[in-house]
Protein backbone atom coordinates (compact mmCIF):
# COMPACT_ATOMS: atom_id res chain seq x y z
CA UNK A 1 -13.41 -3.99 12.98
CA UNK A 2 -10.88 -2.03 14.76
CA UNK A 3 -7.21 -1.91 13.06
CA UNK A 4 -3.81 -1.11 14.68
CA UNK A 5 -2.86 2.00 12.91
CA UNK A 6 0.20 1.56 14.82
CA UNK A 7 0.68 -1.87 12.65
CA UNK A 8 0.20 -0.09 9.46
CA UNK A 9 3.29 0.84 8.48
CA UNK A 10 3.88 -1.62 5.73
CA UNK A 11 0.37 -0.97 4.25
CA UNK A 12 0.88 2.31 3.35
CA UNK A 13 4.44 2.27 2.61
CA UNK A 14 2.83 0.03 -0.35
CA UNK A 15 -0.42 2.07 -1.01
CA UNK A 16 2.13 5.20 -1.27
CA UNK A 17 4.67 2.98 -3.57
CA UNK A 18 1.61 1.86 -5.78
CA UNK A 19 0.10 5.48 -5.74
CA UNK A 20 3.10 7.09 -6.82
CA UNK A 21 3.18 5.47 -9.78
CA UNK A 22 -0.14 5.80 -10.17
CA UNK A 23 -0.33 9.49 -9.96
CA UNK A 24 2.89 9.83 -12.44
CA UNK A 25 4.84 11.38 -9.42
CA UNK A 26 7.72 9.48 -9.11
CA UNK A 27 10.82 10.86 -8.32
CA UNK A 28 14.04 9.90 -6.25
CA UNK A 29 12.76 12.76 -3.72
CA UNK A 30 9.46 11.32 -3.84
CA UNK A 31 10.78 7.80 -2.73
CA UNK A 32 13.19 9.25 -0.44
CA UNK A 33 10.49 11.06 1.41
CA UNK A 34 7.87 7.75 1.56
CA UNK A 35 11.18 5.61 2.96
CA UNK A 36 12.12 8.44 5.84
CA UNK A 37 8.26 8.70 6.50
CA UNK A 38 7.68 4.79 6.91
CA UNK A 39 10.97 4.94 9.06
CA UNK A 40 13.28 2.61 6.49
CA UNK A 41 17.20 2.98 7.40
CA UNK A 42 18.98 3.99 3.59
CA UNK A 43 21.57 6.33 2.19
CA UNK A 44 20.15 7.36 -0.97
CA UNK A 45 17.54 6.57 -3.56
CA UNK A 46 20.38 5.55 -6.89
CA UNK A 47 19.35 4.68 -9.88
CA UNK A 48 18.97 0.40 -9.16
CA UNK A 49 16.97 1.35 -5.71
CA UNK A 50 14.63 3.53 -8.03
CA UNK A 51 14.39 0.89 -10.39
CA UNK A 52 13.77 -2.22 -8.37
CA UNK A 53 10.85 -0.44 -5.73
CA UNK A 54 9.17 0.36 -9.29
CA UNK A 55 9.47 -2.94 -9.68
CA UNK A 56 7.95 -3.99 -7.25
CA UNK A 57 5.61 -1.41 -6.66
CA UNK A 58 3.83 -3.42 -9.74
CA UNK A 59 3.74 -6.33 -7.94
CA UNK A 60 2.33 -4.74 -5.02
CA UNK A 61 -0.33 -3.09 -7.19
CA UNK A 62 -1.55 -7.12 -7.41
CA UNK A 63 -3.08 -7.19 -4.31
CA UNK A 64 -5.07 -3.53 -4.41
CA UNK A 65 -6.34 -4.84 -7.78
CA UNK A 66 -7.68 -8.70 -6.69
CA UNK A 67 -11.00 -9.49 -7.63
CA UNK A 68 -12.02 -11.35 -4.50
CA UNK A 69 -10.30 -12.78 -1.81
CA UNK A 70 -9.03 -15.98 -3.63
CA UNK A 71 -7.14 -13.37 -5.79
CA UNK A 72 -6.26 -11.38 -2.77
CA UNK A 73 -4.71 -14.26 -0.85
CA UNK A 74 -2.93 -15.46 -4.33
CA UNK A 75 -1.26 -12.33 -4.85
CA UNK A 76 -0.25 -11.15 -1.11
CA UNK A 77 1.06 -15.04 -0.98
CA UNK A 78 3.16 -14.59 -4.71
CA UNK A 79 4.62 -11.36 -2.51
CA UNK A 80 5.12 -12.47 0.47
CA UNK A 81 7.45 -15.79 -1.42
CA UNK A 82 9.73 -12.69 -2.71
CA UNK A 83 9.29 -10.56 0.41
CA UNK A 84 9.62 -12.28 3.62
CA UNK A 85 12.97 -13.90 4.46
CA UNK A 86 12.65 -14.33 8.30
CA UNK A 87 9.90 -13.07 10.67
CA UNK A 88 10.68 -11.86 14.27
CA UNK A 89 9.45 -9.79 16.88
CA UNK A 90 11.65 -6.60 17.73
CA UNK A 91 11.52 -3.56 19.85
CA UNK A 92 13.57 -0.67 19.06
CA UNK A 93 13.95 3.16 19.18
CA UNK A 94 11.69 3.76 21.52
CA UNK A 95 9.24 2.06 19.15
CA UNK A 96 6.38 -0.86 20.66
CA UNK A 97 6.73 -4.32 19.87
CA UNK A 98 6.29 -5.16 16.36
CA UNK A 99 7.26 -7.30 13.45
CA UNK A 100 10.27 -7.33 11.10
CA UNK A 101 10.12 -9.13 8.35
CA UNK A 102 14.07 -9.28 7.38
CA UNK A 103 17.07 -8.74 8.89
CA UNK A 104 18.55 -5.34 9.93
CA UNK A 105 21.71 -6.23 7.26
CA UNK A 106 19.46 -6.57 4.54
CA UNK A 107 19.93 -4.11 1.83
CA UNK A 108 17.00 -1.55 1.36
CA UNK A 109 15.01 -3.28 -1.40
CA UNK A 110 14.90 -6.53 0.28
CA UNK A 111 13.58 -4.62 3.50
CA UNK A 112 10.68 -2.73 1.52
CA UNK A 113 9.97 -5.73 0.02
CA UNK A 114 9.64 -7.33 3.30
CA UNK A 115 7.91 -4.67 5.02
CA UNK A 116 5.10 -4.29 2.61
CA UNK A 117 4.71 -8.01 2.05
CA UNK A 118 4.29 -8.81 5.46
CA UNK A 119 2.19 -5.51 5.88
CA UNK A 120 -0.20 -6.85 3.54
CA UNK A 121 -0.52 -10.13 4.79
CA UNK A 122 -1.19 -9.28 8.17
CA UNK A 123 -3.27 -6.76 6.73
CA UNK A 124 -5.48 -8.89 4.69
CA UNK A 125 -5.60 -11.66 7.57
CA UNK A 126 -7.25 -8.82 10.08
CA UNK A 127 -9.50 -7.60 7.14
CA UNK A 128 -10.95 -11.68 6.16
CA UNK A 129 -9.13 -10.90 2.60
CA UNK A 130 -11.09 -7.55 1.80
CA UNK A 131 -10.75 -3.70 2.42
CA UNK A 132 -8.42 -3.29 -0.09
CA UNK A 133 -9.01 -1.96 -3.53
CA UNK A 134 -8.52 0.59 -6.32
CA UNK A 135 -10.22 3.89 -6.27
CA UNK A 136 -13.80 3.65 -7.87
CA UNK A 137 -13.72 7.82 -9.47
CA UNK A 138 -13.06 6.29 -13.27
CA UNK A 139 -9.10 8.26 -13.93
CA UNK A 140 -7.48 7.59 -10.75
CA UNK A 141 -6.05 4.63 -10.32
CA UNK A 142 -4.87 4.98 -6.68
CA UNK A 143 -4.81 2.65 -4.22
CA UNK A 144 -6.50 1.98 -0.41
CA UNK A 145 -6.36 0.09 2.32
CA UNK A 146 -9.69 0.48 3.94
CA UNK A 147 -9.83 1.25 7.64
CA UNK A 148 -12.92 2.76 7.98
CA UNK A 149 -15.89 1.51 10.45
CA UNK A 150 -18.28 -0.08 7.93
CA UNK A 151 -15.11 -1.24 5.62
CA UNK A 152 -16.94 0.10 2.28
CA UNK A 153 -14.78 2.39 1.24
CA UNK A 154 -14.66 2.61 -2.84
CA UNK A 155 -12.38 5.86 -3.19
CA UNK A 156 -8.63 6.34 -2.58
CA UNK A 157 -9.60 9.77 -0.60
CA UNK A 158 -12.47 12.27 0.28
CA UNK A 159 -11.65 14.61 -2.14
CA UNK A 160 -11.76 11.77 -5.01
CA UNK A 161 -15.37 10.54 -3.51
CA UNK A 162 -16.65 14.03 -3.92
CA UNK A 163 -15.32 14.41 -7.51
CA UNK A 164 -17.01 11.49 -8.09
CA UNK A 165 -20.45 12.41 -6.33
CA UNK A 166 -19.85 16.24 -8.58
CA UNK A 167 -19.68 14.12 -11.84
CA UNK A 168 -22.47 12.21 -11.21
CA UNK A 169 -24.69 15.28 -9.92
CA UNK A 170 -23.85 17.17 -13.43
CA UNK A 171 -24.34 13.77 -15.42
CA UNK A 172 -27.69 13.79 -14.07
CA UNK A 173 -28.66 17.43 -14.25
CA UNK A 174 -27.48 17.36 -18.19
CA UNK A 175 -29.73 14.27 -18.87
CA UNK A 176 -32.38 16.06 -16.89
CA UNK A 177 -31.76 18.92 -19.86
């Protein structure tokens, strides 16, 4: 199934949201740098904006974390109520055609929100509910969205797959013992 990375956007704004918590690296420099790099209009990253993307960077952790897809569609549905405001079509900066989820005068919160909601939900829809889950190397609890060709991906990166595969080969070899 081919994906849009183009459309993306909101998908890994939250898998970079989640992630940062998971990974124990948030900071306001952190945040600032996922906003600028998923193109979000803001001033700073106070103390409240900190706050409420942690927030919600819990409740975006939800949908990585579903069981199945009944659970998947529950929880990008309980997001999407908080989320999405208005949905409209918008071209700008030089940028394609593509979807906005609130309005331009919303304040920054309610436009993460937004994006990521909607992200997911269009997300999920091209994916039939799947291709989303938490990272199967036991002590990382990262997030994916899976893109790949085959859409089994279990680990959050490469480099987490082969730690896995490493573990495994020496749990093996010392039961061999």
């Amino acid at each position: 199934m081919p994906f849009n990375h183009d459309n993306m956007i909101g998908v890994r704004l939250a898998e970079r949201l989640v992630n940062l918590r998971a990974t124990r690296s948030w900071t306001s420099e952190a945040l600032a740098s996922a906003l600028h790099d998923a193109l979000v209009r803001f001033d700073t990253v106070d103390p409240e904006l900190e706050r409420g993307l942690s927030a919600w960077a819990s409740e975006l952790r939800t949908v990585f974390a579903a069981d199945d897809v009944d659970g998947r569609m529950a929880s990008v549905n309980a997001v999407l109520a908080v989320g999405v405001r208005k949905v409209q079509l918008a071209t700008h900066d030089g940028l394609p055609p593509h979807l906005h989820f609130a309005d331009h005068e919303s304040g920054v919160l309610d436009r993460v929100r937004a994006m990521t909601s909607g992200g997911l939900a269009v997300f999920a829809t091209e994916a039939g509910g799947g291709r989303m889950g938490i990272c199967a190397r036991q002590g990382c609890d990262c997030v994916f969205a899976d893109v790949s060709k085959n859409g089994r991906r279990a680990y959050c990166s490469a480099a987490c797959g082969n730690r896995d595969a490493v573990q495994r080969y020496r749990a093996r070899s010392a039961h061999r013992r």
